[in-house]
PDB file of N, CA and C in Angstrom:
ATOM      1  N   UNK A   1     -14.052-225.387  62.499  1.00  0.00           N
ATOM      2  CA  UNK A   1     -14.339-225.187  63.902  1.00  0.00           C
ATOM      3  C   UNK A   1     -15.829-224.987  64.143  1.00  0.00           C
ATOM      4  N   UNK A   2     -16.215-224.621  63.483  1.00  0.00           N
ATOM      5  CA  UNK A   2     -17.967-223.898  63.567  1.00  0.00           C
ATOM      6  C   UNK A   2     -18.691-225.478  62.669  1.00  0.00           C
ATOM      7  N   UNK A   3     -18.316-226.263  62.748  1.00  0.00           N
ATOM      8  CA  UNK A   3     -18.758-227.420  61.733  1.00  0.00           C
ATOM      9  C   UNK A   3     -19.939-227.646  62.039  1.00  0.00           C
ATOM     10  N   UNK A   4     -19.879-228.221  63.732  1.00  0.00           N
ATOM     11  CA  UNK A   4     -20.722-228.716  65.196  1.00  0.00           C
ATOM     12  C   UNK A   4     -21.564-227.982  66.067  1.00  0.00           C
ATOM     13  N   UNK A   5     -21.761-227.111  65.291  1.00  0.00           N
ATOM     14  CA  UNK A   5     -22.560-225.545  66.302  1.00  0.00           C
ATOM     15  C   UNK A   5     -23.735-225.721  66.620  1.00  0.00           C
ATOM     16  N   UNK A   6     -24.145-226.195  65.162  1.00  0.00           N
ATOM     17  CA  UNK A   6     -25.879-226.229  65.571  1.00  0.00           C
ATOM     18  C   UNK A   6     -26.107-228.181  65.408  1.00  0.00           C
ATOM     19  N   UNK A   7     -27.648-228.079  65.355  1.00  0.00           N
ATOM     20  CA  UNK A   7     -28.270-229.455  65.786  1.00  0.00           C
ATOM     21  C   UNK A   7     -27.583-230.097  64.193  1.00  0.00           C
ATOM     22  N   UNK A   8     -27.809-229.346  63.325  1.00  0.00           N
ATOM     23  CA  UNK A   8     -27.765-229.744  61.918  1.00  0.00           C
ATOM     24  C   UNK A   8     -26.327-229.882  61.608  1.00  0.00           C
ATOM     25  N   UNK A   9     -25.842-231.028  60.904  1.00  0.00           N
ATOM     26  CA  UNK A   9     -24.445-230.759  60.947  1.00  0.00           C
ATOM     27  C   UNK A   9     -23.915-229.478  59.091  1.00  0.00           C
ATOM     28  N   UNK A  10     -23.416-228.824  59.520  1.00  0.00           N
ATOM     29  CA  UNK A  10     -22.642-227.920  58.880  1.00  0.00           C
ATOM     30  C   UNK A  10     -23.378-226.846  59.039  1.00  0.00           C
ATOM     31  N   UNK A  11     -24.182-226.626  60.058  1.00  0.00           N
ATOM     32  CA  UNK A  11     -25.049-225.274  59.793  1.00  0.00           C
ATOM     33  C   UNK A  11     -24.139-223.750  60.252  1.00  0.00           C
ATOM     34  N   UNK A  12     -23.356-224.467  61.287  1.00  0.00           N
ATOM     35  CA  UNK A  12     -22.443-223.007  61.854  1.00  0.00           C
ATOM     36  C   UNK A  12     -21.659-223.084  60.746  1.00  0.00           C
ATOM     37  N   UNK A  13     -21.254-223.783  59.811  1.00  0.00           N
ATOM     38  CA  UNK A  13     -20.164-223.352  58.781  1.00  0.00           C
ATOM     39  C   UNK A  13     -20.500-222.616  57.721  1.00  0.00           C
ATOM     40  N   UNK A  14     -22.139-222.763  57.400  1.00  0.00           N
ATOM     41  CA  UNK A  14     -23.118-222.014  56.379  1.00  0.00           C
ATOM     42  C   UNK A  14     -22.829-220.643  57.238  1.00  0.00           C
ATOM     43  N   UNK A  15     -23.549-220.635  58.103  1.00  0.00           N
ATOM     44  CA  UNK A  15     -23.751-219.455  59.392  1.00  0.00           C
ATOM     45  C   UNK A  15     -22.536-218.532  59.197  1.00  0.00           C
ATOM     46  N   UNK A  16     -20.946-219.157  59.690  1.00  0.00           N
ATOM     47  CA  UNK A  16     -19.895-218.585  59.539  1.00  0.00           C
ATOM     48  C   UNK A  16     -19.789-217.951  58.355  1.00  0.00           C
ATOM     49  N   UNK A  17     -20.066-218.756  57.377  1.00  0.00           N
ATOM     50  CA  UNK A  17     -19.550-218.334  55.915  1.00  0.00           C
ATOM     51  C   UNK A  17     -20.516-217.103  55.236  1.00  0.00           C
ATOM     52  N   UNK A  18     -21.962-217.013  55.869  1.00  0.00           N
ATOM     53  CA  UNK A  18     -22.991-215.690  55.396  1.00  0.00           C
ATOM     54  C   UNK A  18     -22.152-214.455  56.477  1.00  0.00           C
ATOM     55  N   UNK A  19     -21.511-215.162  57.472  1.00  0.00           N
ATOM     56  CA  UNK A  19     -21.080-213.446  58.360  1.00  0.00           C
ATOM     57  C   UNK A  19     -19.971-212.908  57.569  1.00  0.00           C
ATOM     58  N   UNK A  20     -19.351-213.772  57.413  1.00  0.00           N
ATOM     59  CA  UNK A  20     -17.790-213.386  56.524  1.00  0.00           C
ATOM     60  C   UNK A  20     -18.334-213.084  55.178  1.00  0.00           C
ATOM     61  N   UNK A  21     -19.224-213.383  54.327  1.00  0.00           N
ATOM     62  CA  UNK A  21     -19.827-212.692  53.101  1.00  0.00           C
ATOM     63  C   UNK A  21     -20.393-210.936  53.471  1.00  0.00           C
ATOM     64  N   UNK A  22     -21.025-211.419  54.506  1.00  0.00           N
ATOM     65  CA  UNK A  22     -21.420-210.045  55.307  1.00  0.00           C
ATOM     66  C   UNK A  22     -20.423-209.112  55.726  1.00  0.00           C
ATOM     67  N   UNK A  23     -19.573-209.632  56.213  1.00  0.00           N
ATOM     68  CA  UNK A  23     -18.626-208.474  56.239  1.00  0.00           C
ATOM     69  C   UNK A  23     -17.822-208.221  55.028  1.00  0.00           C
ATOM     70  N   UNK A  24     -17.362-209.304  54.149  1.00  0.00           N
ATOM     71  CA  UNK A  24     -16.632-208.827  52.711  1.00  0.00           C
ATOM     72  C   UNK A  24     -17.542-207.423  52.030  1.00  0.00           C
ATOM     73  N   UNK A  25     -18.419-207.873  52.006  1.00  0.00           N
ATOM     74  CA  UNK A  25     -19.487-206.913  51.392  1.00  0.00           C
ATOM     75  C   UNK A  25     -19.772-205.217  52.667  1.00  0.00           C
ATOM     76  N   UNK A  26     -19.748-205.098  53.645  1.00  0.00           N
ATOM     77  CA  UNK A  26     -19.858-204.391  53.897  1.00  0.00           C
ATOM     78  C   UNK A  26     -18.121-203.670  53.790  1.00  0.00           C
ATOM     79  N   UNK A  27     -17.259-204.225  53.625  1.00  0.00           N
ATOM     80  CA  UNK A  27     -15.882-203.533  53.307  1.00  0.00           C
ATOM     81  C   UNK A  27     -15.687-203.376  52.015  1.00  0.00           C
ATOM     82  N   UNK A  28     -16.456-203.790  51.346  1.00  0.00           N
ATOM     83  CA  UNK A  28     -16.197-203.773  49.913  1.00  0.00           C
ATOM     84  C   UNK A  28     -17.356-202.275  49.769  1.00  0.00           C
ATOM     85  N   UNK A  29     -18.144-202.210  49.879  1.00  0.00           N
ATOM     86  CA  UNK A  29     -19.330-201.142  50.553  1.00  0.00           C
ATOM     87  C   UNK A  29     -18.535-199.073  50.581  1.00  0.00           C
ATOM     88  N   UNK A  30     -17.617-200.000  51.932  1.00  0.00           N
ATOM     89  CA  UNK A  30     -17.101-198.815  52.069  1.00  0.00           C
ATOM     90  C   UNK A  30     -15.660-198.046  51.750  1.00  0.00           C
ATOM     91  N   UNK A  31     -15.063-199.340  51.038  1.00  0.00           N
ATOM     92  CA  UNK A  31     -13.994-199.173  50.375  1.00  0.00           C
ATOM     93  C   UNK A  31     -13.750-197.750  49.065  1.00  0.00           C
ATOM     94  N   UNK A  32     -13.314-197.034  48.774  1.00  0.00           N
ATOM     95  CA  UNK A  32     -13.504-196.101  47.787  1.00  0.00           C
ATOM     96  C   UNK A  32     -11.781-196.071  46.953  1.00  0.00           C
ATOM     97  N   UNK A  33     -12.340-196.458  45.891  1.00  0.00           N
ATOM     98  CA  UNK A  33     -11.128-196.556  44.935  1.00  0.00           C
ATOM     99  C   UNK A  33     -10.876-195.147  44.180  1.00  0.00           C
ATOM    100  N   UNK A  34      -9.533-194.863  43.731  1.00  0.00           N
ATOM    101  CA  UNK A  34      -9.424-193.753  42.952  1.00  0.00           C
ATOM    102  C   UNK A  34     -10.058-194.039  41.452  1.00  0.00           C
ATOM    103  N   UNK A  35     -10.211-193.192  41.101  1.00  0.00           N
ATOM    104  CA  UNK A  35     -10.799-193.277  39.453  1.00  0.00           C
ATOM    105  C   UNK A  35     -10.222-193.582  38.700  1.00  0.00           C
ATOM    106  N   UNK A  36     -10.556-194.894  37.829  1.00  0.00           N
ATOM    107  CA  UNK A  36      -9.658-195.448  36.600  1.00  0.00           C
ATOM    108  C   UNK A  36      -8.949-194.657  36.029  1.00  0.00           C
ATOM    109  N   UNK A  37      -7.557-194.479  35.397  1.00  0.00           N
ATOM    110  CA  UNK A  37      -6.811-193.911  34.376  1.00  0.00           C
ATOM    111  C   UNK A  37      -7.696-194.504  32.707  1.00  0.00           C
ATOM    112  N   UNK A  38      -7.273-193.921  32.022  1.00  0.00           N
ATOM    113  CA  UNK A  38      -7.652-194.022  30.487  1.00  0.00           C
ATOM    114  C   UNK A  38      -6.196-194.760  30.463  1.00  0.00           C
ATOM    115  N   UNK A  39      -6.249-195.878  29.548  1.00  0.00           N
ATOM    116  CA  UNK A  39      -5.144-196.563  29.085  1.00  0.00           C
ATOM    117  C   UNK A  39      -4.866-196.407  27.468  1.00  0.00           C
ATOM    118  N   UNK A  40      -6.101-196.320  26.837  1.00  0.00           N
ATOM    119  CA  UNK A  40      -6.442-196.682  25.230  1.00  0.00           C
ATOM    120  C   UNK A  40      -7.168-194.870  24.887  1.00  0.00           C
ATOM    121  N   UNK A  41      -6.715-194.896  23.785  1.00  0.00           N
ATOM    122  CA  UNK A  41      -8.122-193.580  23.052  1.00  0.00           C
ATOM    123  C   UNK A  41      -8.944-194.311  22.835  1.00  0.00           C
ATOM    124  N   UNK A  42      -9.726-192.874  22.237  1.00  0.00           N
ATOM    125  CA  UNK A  42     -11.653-193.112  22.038  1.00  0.00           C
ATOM    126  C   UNK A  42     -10.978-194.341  20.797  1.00  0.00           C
ATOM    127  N   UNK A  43     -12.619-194.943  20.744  1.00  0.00           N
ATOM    128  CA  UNK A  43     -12.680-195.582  19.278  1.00  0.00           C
ATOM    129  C   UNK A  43     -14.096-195.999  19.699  1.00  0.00           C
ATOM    130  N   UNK A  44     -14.402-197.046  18.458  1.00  0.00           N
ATOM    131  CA  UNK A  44     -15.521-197.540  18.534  1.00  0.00           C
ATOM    132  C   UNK A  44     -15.812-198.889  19.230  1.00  0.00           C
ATOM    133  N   UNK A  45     -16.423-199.045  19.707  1.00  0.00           N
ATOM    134  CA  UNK A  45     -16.317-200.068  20.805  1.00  0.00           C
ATOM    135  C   UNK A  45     -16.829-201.252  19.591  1.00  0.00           C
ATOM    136  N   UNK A  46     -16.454-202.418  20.043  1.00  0.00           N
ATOM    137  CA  UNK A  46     -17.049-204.064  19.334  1.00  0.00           C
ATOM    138  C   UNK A  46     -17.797-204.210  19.324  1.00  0.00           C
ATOM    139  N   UNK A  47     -19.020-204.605  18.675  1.00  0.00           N
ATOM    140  CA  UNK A  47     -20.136-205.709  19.128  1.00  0.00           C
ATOM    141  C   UNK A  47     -19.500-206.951  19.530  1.00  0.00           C
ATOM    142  N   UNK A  48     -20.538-207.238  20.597  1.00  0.00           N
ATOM    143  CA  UNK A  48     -20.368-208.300  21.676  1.00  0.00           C
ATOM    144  C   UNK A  48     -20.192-209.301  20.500  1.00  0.00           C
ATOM    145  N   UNK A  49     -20.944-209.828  19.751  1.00  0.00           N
ATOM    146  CA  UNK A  49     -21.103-210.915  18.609  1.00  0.00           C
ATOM    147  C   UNK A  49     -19.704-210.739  17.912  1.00  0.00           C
ATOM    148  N   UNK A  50     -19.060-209.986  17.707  1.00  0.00           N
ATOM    149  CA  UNK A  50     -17.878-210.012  16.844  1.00  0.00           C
ATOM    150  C   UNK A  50     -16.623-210.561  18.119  1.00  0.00           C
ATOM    151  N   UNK A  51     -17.150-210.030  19.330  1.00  0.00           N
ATOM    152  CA  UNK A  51     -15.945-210.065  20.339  1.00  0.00           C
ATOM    153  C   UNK A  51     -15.802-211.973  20.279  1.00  0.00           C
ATOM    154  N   UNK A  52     -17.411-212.441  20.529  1.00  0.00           N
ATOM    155  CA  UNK A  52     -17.353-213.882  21.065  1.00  0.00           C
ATOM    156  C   UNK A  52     -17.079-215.037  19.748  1.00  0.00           C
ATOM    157  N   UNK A  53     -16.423-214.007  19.043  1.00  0.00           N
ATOM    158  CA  UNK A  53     -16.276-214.997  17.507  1.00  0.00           C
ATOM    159  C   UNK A  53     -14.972-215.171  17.865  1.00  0.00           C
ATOM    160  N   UNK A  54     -14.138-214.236  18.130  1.00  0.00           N
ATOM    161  CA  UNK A  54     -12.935-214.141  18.040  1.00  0.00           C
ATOM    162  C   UNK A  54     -11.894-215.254  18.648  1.00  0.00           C
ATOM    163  N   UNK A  55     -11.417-216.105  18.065  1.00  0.00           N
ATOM    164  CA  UNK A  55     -10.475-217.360  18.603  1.00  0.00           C
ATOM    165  C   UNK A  55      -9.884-216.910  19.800  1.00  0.00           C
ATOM    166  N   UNK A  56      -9.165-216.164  20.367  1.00  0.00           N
ATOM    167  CA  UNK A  56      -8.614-215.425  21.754  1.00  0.00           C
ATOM    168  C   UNK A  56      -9.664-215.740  22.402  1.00  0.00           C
ATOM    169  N   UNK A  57     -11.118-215.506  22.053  1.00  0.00           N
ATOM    170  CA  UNK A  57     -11.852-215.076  23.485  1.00  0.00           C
ATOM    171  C   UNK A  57     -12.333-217.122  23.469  1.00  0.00           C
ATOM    172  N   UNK A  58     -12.678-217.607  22.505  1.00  0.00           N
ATOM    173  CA  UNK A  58     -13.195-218.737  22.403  1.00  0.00           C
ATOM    174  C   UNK A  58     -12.078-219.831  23.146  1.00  0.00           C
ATOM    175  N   UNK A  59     -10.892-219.527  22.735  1.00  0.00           N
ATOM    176  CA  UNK A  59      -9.667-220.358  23.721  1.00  0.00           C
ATOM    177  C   UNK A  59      -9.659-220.176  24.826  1.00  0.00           C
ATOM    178  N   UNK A  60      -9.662-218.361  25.419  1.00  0.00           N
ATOM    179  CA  UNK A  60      -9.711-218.546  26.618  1.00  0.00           C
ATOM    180  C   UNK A  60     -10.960-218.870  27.709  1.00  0.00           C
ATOM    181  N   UNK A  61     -11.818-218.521  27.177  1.00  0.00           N
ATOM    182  CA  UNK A  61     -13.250-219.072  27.702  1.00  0.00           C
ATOM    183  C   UNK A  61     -13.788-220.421  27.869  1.00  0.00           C
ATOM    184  N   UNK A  62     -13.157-221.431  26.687  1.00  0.00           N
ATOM    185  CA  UNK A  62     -12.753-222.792  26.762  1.00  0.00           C
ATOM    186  C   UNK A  62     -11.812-223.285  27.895  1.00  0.00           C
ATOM    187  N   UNK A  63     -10.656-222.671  28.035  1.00  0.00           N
ATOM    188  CA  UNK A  63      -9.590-223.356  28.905  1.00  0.00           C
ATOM    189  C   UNK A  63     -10.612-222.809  30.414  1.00  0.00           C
ATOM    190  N   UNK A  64     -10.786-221.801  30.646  1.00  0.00           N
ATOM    191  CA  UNK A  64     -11.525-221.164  31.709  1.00  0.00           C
ATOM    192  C   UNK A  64     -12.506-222.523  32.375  1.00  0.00           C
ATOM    193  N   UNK A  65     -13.322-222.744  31.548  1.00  0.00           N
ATOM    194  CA  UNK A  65     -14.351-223.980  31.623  1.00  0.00           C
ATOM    195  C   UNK A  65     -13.613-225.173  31.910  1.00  0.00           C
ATOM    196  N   UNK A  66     -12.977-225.575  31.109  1.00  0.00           N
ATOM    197  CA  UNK A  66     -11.901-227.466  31.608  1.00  0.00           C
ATOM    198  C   UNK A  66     -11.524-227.042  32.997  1.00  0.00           C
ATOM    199  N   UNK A  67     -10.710-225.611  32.918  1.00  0.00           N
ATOM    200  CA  UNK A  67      -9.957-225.561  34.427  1.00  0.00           C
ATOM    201  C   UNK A  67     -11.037-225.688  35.598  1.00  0.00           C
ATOM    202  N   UNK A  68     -11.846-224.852  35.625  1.00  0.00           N
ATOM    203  CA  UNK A  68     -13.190-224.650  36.359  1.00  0.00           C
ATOM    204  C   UNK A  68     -13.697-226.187  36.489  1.00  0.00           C
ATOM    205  N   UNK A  69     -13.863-226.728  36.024  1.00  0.00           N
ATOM    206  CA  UNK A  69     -14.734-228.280  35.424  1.00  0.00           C
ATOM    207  C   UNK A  69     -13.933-229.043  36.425  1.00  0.00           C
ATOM    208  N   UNK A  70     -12.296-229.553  36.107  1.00  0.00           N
ATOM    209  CA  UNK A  70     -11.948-230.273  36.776  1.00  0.00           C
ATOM    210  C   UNK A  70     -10.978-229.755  37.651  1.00  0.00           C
ATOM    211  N   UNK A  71     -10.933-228.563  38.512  1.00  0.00           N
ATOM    212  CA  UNK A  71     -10.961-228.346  40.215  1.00  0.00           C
ATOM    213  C   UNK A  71     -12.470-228.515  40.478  1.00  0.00           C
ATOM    214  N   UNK A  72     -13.553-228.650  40.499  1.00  0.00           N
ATOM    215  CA  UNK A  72     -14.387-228.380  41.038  1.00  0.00           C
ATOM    216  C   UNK A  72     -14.819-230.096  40.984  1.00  0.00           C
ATOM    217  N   UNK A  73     -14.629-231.133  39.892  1.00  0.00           N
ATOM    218  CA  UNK A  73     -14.685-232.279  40.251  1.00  0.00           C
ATOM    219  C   UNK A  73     -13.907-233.054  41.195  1.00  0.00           C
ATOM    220  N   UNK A  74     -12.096-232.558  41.173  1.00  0.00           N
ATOM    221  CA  UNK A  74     -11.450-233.259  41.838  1.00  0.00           C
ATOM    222  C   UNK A  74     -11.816-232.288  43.709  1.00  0.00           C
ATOM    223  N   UNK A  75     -12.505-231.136  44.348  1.00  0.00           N
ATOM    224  CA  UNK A  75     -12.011-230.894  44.851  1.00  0.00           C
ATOM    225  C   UNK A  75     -13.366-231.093  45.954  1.00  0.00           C
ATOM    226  N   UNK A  76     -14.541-231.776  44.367  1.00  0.00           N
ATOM    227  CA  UNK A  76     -15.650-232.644  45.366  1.00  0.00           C
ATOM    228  C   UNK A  76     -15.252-233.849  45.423  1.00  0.00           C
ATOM    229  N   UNK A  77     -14.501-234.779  44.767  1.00  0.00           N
ATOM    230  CA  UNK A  77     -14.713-236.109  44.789  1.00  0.00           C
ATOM    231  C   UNK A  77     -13.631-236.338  45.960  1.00  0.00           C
ATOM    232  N   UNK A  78     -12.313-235.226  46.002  1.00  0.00           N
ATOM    233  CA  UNK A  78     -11.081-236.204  47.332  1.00  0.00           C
ATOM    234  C   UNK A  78     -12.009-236.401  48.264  1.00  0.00           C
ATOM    235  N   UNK A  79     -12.417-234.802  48.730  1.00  0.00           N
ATOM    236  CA  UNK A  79     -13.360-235.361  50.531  1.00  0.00           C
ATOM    237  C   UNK A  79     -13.950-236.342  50.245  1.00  0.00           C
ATOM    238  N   UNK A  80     -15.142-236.440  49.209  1.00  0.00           N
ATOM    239  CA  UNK A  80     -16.134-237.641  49.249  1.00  0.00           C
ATOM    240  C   UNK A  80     -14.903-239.162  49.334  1.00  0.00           C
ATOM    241  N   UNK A  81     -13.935-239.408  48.396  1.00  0.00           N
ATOM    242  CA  UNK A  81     -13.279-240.182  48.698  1.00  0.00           C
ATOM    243  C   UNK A  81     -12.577-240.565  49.846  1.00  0.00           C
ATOM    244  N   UNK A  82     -12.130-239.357  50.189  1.00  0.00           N
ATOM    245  CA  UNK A  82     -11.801-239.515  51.514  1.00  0.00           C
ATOM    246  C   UNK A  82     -12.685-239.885  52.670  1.00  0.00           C
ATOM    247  N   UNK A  83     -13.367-239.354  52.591  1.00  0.00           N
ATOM    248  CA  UNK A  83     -14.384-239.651  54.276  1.00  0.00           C
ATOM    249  C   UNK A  83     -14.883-241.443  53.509  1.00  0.00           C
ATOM    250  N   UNK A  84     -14.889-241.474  52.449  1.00  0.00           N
ATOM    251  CA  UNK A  84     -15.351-242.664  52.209  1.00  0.00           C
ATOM    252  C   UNK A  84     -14.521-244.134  52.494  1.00  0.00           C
ATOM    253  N   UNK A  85     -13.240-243.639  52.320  1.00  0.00           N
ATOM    254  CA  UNK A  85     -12.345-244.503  52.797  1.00  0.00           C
ATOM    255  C   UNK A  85     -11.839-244.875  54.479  1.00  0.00           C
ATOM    256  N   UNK A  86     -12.749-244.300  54.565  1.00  0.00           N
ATOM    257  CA  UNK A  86     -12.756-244.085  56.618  1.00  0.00           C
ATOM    258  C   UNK A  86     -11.644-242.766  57.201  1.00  0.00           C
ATOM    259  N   UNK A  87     -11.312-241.751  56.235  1.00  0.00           N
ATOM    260  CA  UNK A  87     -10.762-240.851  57.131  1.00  0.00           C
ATOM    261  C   UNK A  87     -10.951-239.972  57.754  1.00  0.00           C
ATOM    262  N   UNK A  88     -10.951-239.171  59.294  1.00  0.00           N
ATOM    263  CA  UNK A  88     -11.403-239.018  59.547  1.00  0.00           C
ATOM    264  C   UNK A  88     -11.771-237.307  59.527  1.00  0.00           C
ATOM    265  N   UNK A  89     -12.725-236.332  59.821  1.00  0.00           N
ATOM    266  CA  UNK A  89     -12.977-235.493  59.146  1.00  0.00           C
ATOM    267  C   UNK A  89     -11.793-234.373  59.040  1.00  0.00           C
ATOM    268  N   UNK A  90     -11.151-234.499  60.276  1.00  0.00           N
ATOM    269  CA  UNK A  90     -10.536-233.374  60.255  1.00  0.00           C
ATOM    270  C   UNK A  90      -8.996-233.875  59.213  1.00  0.00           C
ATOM    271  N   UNK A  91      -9.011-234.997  59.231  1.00  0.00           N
ATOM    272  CA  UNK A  91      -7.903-235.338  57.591  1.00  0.00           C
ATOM    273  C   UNK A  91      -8.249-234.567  56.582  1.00  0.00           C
ATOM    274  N   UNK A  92      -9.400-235.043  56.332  1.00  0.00           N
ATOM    275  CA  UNK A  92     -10.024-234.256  55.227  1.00  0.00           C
ATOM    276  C   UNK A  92     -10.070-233.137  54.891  1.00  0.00           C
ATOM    277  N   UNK A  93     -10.723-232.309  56.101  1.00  0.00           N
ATOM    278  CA  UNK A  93     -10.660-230.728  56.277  1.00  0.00           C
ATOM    279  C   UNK A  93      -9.132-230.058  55.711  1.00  0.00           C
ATOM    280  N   UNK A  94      -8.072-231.016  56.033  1.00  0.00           N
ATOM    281  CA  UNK A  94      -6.889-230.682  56.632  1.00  0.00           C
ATOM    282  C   UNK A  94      -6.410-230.781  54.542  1.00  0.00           C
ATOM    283  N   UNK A  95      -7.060-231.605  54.407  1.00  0.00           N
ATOM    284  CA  UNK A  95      -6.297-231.883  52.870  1.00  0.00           C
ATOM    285  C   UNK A  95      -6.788-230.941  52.151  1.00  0.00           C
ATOM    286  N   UNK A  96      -7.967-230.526  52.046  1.00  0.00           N
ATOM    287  CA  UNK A  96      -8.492-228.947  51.485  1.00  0.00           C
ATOM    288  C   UNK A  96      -8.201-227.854  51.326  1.00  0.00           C
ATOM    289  N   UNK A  97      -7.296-227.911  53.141  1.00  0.00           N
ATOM    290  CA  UNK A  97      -6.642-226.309  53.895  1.00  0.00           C
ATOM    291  C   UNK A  97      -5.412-226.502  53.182  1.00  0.00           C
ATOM    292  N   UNK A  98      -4.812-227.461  52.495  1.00  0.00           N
ATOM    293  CA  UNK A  98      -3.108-227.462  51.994  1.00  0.00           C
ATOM    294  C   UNK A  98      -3.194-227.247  51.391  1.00  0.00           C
ATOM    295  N   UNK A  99      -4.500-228.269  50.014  1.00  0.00           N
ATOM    296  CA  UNK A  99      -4.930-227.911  48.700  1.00  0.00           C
ATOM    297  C   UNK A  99      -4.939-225.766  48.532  1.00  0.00           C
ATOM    298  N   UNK A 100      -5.527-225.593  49.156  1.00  0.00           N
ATOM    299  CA  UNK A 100      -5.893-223.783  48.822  1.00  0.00           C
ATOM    300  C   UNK A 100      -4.544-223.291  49.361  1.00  0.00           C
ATOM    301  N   UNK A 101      -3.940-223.433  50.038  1.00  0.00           N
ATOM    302  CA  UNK A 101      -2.905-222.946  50.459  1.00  0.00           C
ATOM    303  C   UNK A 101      -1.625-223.342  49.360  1.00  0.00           C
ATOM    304  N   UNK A 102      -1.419-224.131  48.807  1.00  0.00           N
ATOM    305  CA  UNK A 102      -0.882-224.477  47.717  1.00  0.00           C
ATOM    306  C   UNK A 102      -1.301-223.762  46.462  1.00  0.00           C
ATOM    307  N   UNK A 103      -2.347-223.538  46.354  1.00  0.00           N
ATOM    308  CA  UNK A 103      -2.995-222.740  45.349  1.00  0.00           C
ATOM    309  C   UNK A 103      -2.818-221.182  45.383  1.00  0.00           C
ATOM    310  N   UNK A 104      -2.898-220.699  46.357  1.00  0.00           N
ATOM    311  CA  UNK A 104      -2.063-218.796  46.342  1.00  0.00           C
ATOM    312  C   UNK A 104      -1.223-218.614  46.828  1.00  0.00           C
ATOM    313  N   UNK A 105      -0.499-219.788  47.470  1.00  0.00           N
ATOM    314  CA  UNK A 105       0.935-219.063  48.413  1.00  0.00           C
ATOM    315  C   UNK A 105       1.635-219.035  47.423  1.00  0.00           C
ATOM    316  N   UNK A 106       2.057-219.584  46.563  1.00  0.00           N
ATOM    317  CA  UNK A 106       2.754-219.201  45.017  1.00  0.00           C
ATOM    318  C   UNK A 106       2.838-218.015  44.412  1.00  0.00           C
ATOM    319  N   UNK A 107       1.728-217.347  44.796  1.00  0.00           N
ATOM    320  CA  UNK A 107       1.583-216.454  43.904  1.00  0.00           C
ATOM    321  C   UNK A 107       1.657-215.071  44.977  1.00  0.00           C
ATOM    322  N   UNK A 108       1.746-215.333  46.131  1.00  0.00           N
ATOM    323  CA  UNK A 108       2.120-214.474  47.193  1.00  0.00           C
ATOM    324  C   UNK A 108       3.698-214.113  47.301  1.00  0.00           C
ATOM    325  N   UNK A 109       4.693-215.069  46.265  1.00  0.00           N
ATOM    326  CA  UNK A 109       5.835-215.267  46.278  1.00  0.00           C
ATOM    327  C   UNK A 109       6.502-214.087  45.417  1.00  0.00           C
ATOM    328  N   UNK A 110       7.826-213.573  45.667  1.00  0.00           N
ATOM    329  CA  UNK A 110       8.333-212.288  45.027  1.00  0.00           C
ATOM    330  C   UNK A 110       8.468-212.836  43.495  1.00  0.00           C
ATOM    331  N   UNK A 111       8.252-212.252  42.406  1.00  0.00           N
ATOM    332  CA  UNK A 111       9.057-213.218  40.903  1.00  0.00           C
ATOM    333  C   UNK A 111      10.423-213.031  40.628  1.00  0.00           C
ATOM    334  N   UNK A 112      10.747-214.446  40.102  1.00  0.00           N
ATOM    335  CA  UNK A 112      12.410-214.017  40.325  1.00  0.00           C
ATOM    336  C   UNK A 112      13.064-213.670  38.950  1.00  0.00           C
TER     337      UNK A 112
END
């Protein structure tokens, strides 16, 4: 909605998106959490170098990266494909808003 605001095109959507950072952050600001529980006893903590050896952290830090890698290719290239194929913006917009909405309403779901 804010796409068309200013002379520049996407500037109200930059604009929109620093107020809504602005306010995440000022609720995040004043938010006050209770104090962590202890889960584990004392011990000696890892060196970082022993932690990043460890196959667990190297698998998951790997898969982290592919996953990261290709949403972030496929989720520049549809729009570009899309608007490229003549559709028109708000298709596009519209295929993004399902894409993310597909992506946490799942997980908004009770487990069965």
């Amino acid at each position: 909605m804010s796409r068309e605001l200013g002379d520049v095109p996407f500037l109200g959507s930059f604009v929109g998106l620093a107020a809504l950072y602005a306010l995440a952050l000022l609720v995040l600001m004043l938010t006050q959490l209770p104090p962590a529980s202890r889960t584990h006893g004392e011990g000696d903590a890892l060196p970082l170098g022993k932690i990043l050896r460890q196959p667990g952290f190297i698998v998951a830090v790997s898969a982290a990266m592919v996953g990261y890698g290709v949403m972030n290719l496929a989720m520049t290239a549809t729009p570009l494909a899309m608007a490229g194929a003549g559709h028109h913006f708000n298709h596009v917009s519209m295929t993004i808003q399902w894409h993310v909405v597909a992506m946490f309403y799942p997980r908004s779901l009770p487990a069965i």
